[in-house]
Protein backbone atom coordinates (compact mmCIF):
# COMPACT_ATOMS: atom_id res chain seq x y z
CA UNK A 1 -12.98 -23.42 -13.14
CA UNK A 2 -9.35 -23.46 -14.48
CA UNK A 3 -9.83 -26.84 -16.28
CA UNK A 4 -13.04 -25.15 -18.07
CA UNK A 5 -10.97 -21.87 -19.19
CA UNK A 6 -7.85 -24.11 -20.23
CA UNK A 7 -10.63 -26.09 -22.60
CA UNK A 8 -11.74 -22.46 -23.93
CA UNK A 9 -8.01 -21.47 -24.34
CA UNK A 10 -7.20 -24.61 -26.59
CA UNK A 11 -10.62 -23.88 -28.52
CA UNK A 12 -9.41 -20.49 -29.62
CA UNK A 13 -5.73 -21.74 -30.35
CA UNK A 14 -7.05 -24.41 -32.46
CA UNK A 15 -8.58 -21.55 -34.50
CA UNK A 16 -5.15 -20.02 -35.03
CA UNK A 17 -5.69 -17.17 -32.59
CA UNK A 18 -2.22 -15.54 -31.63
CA UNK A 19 -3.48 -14.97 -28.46
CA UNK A 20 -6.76 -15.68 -26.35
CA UNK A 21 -8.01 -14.30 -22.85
CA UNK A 22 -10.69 -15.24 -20.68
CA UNK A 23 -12.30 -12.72 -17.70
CA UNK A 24 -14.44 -14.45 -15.59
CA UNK A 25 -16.42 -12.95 -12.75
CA UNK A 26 -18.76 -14.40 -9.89
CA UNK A 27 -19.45 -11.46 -7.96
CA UNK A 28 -22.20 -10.43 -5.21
CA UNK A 29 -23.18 -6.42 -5.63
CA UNK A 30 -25.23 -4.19 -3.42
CA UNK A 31 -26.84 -0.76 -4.68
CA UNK A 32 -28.54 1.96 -2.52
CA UNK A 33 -29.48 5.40 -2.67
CA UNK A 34 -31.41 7.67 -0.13
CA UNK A 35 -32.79 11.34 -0.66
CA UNK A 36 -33.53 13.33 2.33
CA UNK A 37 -34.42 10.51 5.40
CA UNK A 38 -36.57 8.06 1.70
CA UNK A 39 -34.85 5.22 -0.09
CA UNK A 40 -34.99 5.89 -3.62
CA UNK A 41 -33.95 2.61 -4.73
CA UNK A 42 -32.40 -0.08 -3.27
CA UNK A 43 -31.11 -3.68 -4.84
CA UNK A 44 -28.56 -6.34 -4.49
CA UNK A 45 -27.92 -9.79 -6.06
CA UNK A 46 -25.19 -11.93 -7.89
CA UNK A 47 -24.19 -11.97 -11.24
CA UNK A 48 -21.88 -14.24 -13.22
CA UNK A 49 -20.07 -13.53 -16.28
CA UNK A 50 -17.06 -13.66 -18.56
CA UNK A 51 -15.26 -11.90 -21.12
CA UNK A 52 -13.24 -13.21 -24.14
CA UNK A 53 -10.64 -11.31 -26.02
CA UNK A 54 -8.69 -13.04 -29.12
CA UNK A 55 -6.03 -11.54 -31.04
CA UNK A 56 -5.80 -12.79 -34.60
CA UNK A 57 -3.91 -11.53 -37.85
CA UNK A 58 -3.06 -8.08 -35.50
CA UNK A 59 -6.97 -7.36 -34.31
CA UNK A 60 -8.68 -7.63 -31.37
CA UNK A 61 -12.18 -9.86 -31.18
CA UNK A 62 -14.20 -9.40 -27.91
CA UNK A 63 -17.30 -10.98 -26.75
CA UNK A 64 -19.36 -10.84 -23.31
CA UNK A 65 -21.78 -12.94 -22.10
CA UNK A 66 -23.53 -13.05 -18.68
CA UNK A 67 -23.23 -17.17 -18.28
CA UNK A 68 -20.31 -19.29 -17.56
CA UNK A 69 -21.61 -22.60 -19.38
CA UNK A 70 -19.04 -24.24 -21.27
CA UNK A 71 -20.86 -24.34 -24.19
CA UNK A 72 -21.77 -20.81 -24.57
CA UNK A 73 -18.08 -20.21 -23.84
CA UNK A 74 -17.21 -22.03 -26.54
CA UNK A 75 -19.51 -19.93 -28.81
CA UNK A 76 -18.10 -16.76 -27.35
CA UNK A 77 -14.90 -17.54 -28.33
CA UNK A 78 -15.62 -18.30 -32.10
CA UNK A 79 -17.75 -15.09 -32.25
CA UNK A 80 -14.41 -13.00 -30.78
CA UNK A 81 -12.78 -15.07 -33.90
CA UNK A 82 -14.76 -14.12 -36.34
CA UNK A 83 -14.94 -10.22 -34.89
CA UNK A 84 -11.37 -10.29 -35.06
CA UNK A 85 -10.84 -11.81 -38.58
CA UNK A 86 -13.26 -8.73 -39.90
CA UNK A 87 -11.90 -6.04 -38.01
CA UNK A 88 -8.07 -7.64 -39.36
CA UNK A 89 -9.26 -6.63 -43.22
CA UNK A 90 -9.21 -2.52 -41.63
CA UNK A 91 -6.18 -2.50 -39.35
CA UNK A 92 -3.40 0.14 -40.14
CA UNK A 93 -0.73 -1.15 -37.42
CA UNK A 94 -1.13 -4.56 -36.07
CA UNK A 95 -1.42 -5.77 -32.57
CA UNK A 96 1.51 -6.55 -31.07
CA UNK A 97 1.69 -7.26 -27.24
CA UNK A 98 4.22 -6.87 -25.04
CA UNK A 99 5.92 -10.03 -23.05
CA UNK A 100 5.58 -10.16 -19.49
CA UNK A 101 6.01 -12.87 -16.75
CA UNK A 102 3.66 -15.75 -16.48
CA UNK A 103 2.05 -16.61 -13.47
CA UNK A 104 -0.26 -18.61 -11.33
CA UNK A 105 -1.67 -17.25 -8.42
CA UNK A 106 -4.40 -17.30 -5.69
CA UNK A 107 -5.68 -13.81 -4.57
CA UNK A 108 -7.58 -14.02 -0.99
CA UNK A 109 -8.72 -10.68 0.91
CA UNK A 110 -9.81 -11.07 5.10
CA UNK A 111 -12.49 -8.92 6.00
CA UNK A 112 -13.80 -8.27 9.60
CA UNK A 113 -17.19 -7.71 8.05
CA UNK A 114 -17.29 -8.73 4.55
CA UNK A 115 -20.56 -6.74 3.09
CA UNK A 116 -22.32 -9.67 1.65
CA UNK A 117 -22.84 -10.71 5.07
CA UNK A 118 -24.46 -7.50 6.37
CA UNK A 119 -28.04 -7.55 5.71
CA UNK A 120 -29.64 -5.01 3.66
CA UNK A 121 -31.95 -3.86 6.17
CA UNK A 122 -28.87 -2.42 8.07
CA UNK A 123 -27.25 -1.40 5.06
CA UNK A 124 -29.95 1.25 4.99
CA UNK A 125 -30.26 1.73 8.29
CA UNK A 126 -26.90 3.42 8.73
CA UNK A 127 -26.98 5.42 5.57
CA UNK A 128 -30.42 6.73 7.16
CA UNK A 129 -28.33 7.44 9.65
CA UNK A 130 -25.78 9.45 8.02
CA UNK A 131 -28.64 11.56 6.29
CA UNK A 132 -30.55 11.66 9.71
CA UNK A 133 -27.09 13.04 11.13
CA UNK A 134 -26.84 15.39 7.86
CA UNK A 135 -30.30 17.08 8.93
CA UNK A 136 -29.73 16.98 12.56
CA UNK A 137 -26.74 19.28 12.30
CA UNK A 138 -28.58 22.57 11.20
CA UNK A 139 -32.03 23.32 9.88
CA UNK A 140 -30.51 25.17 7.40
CA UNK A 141 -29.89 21.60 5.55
CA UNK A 142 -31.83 21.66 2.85
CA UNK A 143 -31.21 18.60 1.21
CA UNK A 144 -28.94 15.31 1.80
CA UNK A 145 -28.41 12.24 -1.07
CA UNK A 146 -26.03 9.61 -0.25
CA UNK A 147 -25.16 7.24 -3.09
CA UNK A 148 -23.79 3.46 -1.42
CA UNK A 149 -21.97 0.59 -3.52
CA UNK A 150 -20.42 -2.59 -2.69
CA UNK A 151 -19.33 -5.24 -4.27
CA UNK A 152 -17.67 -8.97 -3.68
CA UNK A 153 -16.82 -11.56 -5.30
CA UNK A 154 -13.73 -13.61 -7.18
CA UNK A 155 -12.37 -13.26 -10.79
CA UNK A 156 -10.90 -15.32 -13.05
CA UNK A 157 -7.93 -14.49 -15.80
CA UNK A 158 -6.29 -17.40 -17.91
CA UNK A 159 -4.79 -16.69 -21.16
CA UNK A 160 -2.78 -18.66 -24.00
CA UNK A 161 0.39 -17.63 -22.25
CA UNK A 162 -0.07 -19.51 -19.49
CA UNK A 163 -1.21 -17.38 -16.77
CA UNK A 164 -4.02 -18.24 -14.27
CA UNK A 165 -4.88 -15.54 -11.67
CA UNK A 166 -7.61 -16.39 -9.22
CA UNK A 167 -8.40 -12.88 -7.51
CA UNK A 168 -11.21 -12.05 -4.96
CA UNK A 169 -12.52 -8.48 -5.45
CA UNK A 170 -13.78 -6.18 -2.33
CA UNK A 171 -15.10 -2.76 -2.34
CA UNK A 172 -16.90 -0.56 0.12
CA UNK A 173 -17.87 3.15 -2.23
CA UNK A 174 -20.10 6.23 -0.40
CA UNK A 175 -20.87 9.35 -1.35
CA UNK A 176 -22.91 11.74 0.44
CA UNK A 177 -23.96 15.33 -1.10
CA UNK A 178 -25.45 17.64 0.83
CA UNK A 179 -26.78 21.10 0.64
CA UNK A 180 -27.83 24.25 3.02
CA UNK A 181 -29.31 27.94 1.98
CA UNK A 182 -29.74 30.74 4.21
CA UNK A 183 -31.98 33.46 2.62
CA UNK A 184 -31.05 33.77 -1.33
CA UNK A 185 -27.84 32.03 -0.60
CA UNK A 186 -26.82 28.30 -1.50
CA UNK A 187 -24.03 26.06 -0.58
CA UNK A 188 -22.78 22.09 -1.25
CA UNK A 189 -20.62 19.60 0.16
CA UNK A 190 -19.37 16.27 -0.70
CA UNK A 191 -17.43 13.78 1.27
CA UNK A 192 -16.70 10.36 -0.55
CA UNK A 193 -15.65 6.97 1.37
CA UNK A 194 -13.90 4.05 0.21
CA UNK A 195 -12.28 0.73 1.76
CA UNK A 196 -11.24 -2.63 -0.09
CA UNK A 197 -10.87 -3.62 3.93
CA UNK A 198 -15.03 -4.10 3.99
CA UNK A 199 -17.72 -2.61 6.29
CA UNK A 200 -15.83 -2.44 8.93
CA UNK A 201 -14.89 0.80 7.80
CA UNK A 202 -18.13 2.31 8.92
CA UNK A 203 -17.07 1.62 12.68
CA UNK A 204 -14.25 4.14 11.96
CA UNK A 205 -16.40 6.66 9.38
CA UNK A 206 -19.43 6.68 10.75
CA UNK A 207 -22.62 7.37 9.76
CA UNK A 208 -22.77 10.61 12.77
CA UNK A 209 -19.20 11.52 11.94
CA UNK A 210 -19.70 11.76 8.48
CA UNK A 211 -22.89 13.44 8.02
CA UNK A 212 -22.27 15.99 10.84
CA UNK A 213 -19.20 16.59 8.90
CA UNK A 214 -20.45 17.22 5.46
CA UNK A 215 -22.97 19.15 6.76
CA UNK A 216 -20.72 21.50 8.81
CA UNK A 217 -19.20 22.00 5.46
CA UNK A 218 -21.96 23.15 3.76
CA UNK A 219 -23.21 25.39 6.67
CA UNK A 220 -19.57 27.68 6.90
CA UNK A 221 -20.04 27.98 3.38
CA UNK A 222 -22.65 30.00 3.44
CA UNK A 223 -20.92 32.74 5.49
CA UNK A 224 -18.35 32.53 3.77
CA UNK A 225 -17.35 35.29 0.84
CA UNK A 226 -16.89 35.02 -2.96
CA UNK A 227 -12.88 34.78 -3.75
CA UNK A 228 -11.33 37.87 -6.08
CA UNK A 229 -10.65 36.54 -9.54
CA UNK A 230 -7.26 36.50 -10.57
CA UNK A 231 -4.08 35.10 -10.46
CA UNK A 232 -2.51 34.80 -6.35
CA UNK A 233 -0.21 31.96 -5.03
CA UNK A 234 -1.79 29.35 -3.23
CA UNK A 235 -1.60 26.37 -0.90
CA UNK A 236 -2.82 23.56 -2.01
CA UNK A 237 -4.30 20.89 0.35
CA UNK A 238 -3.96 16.82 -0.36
CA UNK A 239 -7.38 16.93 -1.47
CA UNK A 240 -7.44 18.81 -4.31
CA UNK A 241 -3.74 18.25 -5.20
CA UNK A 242 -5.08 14.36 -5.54
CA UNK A 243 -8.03 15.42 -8.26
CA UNK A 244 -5.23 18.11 -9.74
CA UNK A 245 -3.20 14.83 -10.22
CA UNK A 246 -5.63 12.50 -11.54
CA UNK A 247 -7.11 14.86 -14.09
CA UNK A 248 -4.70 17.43 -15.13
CA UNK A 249 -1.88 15.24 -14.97
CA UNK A 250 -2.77 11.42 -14.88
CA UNK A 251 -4.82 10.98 -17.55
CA UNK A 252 -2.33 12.60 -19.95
CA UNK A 253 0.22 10.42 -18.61
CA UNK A 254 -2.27 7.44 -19.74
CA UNK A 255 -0.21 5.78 -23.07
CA UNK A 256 -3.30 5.18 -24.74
CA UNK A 257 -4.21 9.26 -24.34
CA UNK A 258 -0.72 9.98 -24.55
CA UNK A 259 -0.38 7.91 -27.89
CA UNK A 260 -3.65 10.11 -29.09
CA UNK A 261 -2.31 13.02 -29.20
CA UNK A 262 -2.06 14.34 -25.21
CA UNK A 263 0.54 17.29 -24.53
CA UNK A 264 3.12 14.71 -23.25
CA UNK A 265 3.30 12.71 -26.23
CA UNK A 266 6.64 13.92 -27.06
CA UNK A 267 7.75 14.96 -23.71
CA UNK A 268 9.22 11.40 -22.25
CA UNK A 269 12.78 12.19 -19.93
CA UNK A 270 11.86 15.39 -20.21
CA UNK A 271 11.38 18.62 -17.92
CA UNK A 272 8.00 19.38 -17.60
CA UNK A 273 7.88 20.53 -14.25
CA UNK A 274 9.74 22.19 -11.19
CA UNK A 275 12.61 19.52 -9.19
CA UNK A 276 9.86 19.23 -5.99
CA UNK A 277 7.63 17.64 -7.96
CA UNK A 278 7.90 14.00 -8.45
CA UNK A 279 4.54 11.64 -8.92
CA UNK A 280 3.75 8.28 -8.83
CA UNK A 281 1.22 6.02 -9.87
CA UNK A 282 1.33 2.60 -7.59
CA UNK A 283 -1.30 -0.49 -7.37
CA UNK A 284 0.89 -1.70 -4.52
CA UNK A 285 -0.40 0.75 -1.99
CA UNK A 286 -2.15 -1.48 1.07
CA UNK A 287 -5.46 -0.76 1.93
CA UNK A 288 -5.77 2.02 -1.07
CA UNK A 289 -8.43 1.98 -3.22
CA UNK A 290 -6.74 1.54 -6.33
CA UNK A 291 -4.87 -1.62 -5.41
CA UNK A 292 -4.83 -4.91 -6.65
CA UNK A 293 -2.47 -7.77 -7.23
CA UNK A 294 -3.07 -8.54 -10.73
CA UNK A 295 -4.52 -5.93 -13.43
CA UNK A 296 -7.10 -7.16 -15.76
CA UNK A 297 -4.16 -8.32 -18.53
CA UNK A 298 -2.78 -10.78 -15.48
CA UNK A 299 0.09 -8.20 -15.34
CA UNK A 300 1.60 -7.98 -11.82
CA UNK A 301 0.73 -4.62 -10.36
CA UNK A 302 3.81 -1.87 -9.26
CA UNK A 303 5.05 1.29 -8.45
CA UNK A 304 5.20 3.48 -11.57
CA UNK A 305 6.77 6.53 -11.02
CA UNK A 306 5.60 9.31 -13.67
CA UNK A 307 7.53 12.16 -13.18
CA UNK A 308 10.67 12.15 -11.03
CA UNK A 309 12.08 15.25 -9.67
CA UNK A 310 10.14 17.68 -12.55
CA UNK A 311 11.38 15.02 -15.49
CA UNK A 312 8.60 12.54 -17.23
CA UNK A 313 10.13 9.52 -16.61
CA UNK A 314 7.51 7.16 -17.42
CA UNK A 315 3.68 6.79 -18.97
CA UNK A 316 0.83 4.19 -17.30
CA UNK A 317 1.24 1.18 -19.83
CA UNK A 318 -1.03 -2.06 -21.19
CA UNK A 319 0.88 -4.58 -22.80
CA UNK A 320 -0.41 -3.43 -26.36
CA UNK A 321 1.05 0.24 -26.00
CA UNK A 322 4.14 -1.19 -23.85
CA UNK A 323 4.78 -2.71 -27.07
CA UNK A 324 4.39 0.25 -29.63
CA UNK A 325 6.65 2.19 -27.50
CA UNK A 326 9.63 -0.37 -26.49
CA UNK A 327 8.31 0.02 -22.93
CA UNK A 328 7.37 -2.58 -19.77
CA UNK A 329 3.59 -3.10 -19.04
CA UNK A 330 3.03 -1.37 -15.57
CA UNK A 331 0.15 -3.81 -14.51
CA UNK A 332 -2.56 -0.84 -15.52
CA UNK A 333 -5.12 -2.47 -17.43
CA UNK A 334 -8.22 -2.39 -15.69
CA UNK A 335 -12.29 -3.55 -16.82
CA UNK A 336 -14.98 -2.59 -15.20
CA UNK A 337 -16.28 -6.20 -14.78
CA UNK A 338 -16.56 -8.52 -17.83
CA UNK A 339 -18.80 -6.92 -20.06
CA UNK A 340 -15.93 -4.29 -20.83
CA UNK A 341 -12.52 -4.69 -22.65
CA UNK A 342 -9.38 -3.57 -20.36
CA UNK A 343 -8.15 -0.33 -21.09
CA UNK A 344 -5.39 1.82 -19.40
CA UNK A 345 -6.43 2.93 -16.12
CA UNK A 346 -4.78 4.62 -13.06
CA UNK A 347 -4.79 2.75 -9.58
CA UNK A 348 -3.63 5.01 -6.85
CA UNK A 349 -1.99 8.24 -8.26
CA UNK A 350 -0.29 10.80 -5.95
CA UNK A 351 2.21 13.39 -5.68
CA UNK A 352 5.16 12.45 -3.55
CA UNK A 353 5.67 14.09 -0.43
CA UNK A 354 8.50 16.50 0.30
CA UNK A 355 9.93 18.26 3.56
CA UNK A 356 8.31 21.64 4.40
CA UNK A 357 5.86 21.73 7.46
CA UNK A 358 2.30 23.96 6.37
CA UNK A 359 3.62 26.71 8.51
CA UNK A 360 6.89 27.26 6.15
CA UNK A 361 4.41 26.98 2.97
CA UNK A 362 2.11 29.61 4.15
CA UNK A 363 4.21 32.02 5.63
CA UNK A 364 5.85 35.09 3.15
CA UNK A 365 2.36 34.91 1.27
CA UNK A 366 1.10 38.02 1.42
CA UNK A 367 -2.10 37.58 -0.19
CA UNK A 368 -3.67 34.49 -1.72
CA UNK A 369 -5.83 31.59 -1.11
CA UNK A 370 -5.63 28.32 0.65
CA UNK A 371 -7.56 24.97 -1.39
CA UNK A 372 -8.76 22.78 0.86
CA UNK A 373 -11.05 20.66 -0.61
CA UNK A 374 -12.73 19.87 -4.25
CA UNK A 375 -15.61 19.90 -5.86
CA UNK A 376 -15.38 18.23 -9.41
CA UNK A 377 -12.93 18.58 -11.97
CA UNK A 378 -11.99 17.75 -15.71
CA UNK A 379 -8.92 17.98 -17.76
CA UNK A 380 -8.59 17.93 -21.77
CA UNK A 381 -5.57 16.01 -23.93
CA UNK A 382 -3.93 19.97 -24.89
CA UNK A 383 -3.28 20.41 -20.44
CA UNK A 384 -5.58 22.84 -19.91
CA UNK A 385 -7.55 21.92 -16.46
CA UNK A 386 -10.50 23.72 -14.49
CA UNK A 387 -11.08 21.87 -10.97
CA UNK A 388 -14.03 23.24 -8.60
CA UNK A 389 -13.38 24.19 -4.97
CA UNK A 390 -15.82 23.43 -2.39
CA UNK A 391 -14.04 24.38 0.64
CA UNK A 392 -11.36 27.30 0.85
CA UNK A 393 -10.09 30.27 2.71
CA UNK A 394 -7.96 33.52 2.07
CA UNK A 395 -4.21 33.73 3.04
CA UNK A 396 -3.60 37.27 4.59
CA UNK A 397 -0.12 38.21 5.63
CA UNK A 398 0.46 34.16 6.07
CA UNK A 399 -2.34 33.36 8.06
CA UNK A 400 -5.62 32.38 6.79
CA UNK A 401 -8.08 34.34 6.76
CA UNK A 402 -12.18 34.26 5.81
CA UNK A 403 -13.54 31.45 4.20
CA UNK A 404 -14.67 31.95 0.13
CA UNK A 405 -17.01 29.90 -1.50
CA UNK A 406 -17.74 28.91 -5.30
CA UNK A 407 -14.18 29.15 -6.24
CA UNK A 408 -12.54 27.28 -9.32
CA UNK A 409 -8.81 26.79 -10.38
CA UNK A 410 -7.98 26.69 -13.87
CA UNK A 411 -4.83 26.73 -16.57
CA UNK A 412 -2.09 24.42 -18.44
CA UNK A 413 -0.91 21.45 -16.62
CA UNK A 414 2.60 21.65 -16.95
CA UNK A 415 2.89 25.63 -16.42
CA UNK A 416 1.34 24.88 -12.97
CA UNK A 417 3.83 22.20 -12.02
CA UNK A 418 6.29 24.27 -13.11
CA UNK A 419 5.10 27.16 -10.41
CA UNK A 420 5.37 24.26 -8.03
CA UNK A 421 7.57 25.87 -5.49
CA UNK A 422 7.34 24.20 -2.22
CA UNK A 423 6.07 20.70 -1.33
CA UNK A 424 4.46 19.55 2.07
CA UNK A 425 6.01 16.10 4.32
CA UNK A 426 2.51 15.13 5.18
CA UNK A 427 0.55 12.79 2.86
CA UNK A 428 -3.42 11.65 2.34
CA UNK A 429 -4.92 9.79 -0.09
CA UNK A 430 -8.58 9.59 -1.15
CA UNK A 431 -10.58 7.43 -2.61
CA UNK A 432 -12.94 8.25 -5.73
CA UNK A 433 -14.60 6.42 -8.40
CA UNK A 434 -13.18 7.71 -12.23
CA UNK A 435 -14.99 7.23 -15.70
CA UNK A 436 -13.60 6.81 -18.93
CA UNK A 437 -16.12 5.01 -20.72
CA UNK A 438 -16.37 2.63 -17.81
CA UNK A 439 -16.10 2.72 -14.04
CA UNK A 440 -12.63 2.45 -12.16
CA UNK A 441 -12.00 2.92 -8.30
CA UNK A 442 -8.93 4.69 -7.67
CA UNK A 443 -7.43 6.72 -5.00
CA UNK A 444 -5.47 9.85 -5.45
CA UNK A 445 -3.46 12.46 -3.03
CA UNK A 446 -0.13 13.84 -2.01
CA UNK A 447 1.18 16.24 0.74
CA UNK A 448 0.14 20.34 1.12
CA UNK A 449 2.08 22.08 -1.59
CA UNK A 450 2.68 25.75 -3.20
CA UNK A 451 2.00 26.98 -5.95
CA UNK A 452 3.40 30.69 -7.27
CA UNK A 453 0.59 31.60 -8.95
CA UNK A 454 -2.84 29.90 -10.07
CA UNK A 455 -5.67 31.29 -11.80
CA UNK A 456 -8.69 32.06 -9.19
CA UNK A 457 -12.28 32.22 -10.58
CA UNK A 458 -14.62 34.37 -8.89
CA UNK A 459 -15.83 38.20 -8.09
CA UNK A 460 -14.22 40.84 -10.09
């Protein structure tokens, strides 16, 4: 393979392209999805592909195809050309990319029970299981959908700088979503799993555990009360501090959003939130779902940290944007697979733990609500943020108190960090899939923390 992508290199150099990349994929992929105890749909099969990127007179060219012949290669790479050489005539700022360290590499992951050898028959059988599990639980279940994904497989990066990065690729995604009513009352829950270890993780989340679980979840809702709206202090648990993260605060910290116009644009070594509060965004994590060696520029992964006690130290970087702003590539350029361009991307984003047991965050609250678990959430580019709560309770007198259902969070980014009072020493980290035009699997968490006061929806 490398002596075919060094032949496609040379091609596009001998066209006087600055710079050329090559993304190519062999992967194996398995898709499934059940609805109450019936496979909807249900497929699996390889696919082979690559993706060329050239960067001539300061403009980007990009071509996919779904073959790795040499020939068509060849073709691909003259189209990119051509693309870039037209989109050239338009371009306000030229392309400029960052240096980083070459590299050659080989990328191996060890799986106990690498998916592509588990047949598909008991693929289904144990997300049957979990739904089975879901319904078995209470016959006020109503309804049960479990969404499975994985994928396998090796990739391929070589580019004009040298670089050749063979990496294999191994993901294990669920989601389950279930639902219960009781008389005119409804209530959800959602549990999502993720391992790059492979389907071995199902001996530890298993298909009982996890659909007795989500359907507990969904059954104490519905006793549960609808929170005052308002503004009350809170505790927030890892869960939903890890979505807060992502949304309200990641993607901001993205330099390609940033450079668009997001709220932090012009906020670099600045305050922006309270001295407990320091985040991180790191590819390094072992195990997380958001690691990976080598992003999809051949840029070595790290530890980025974004904001160090309350000050913006840092933005997620590609090398183009490293570049614009005198900065180093962080190793966060990430494609879907090859039929995508890389764009900026987080990996595993979290909020760093700090040294206050849940006991000393709770108590001297006299009234307000504990956040256990989310829903859904979205963020926009100004900081304002609105994140859904699926599981919660009251604080009374620093205890907790009834459970409350169908509550939301909302407000500015950076005034909430700034109420950040009081940060947890225990951590968690979850796993998710995030869009943004294309697919990305991440992880995101922290420890329990505190916030002053947070915007509840809800009752009057």
């Amino acid at each position: 393979m490398k002596d075919i992508l060094a032949e496609i290199i040379d091609h596009g150099r001998s066209l006087d392209a600055e710079y050329v990349e090559i993304r190519a994929q062999k992967l194996f992929k398995t898709f499934l999805t059940t609805k109450d105890g019936t496979v909807e749909g249900a497929k699996e099969g390889t696919e082979s592909g690559a993706g060329v990127r050239v960067l001539v007179d300061g403009a980007w060219g990009f071509v996919s195809l779904g073959k790795l012949e040499p020939k068509m290669l060849m073709g691909a790479v003259d189209e990119a050309i051509r693309l870039a050489k037209a989109a050239s005539l338009h371009v306000k700022s030229p392309v400029k990319l960052a240096e980083v360290k070459t590299a050659e590499d080989k990328v191996v992951t060890n799986s106990t029970k690498n998916p592509q050898d588990v047949s598909m028959e008991k693929k289904i059988n144990n997300t049957l299981m979990m739904d089975k599990s879901a319904f078995k639980f209470d016959n006020r279940i109503k309804s049960c959908t479990i969404n499975y994904l994985d994928v396998t497989g090796t990739s391929y990066f070589f580019n004009s700088d040298g670089t050749f990065i063979e990496q294999d690729k191994l993901y294990v995604w669920l989601r389950i979503l279930a639902s219960a009513r009781e008389n005119s009352i409804y209530s959800s829950a959602r549990e999502e799993i993720g391992s790059t270890a492979g389907y071995e993780v199902f001996d530890i989340e298993t298909p009982e555990k996890e659909g007795s679980m989500v359907a507990k979840r969904a059954v104490e809702q519905l006793k549960a009360k609808t929170p005052k709206g308002g503004s009350f202090p809170v505790i927030i648990g890892p869960n939903v501090v890890g979505v807060f993260i992502h949304e309200a605060m990641g993607h901001l910290a993205e330099a390609d959003l940033t450079l668009s116009g997001s709220v932090l644009y012009d906020k670099i070594g600045k305050q922006i939130a309270s001295d407990v509060v320091t985040v991180y965004d790191d590819g390094t994590i072992e195990g997380a779902f958001g690691s990976f060696k080598y992003d999809d520029e051949g840029v070595r992964t790290k530890k980025t940290p974004l904001i160090k006690d309350g000050r913006l130290t840092g933005l997620m970087q590609n090398r183009e944007t490293a570049k614009k702003l005198g900065m180093e590539p962080t190793g966060n350029a990430r494609a879907e697979d090859f039929r995508f361009e890389p764009i900026i991307r987080m990996r595993n984003t979290y909020l760093a733990s700090g040294d206050s047991n849940f006991e000393e965050l709770i108590e001297g609250i006299g009234f307000g609500y504990y956040l256990k678990s989310f829903r859904g959430g979205q963020a926009n580019l100004d900081g304002t943020f609105q994140v859904g709560i699926q599981e919660a309770y009251e604080i009374v007198k620093g205890k907790l108190g009834d459970a409350v259902r169908s509550a939301s969070i909302s407000g500015n980014t950076l005034e909430t960090l700034r109420k950040v009072d009081a940060v947890g020493k225990d951590f968690e980290l979850w796993p998710g899939r995030c869009g943004k035009g294309q697919t990305a699997f991440i992880c995101d968490g922290g420890p329990h923390i505190r916030v002053g006061e947070m915007t509840i929806g809800g009752g009057a």
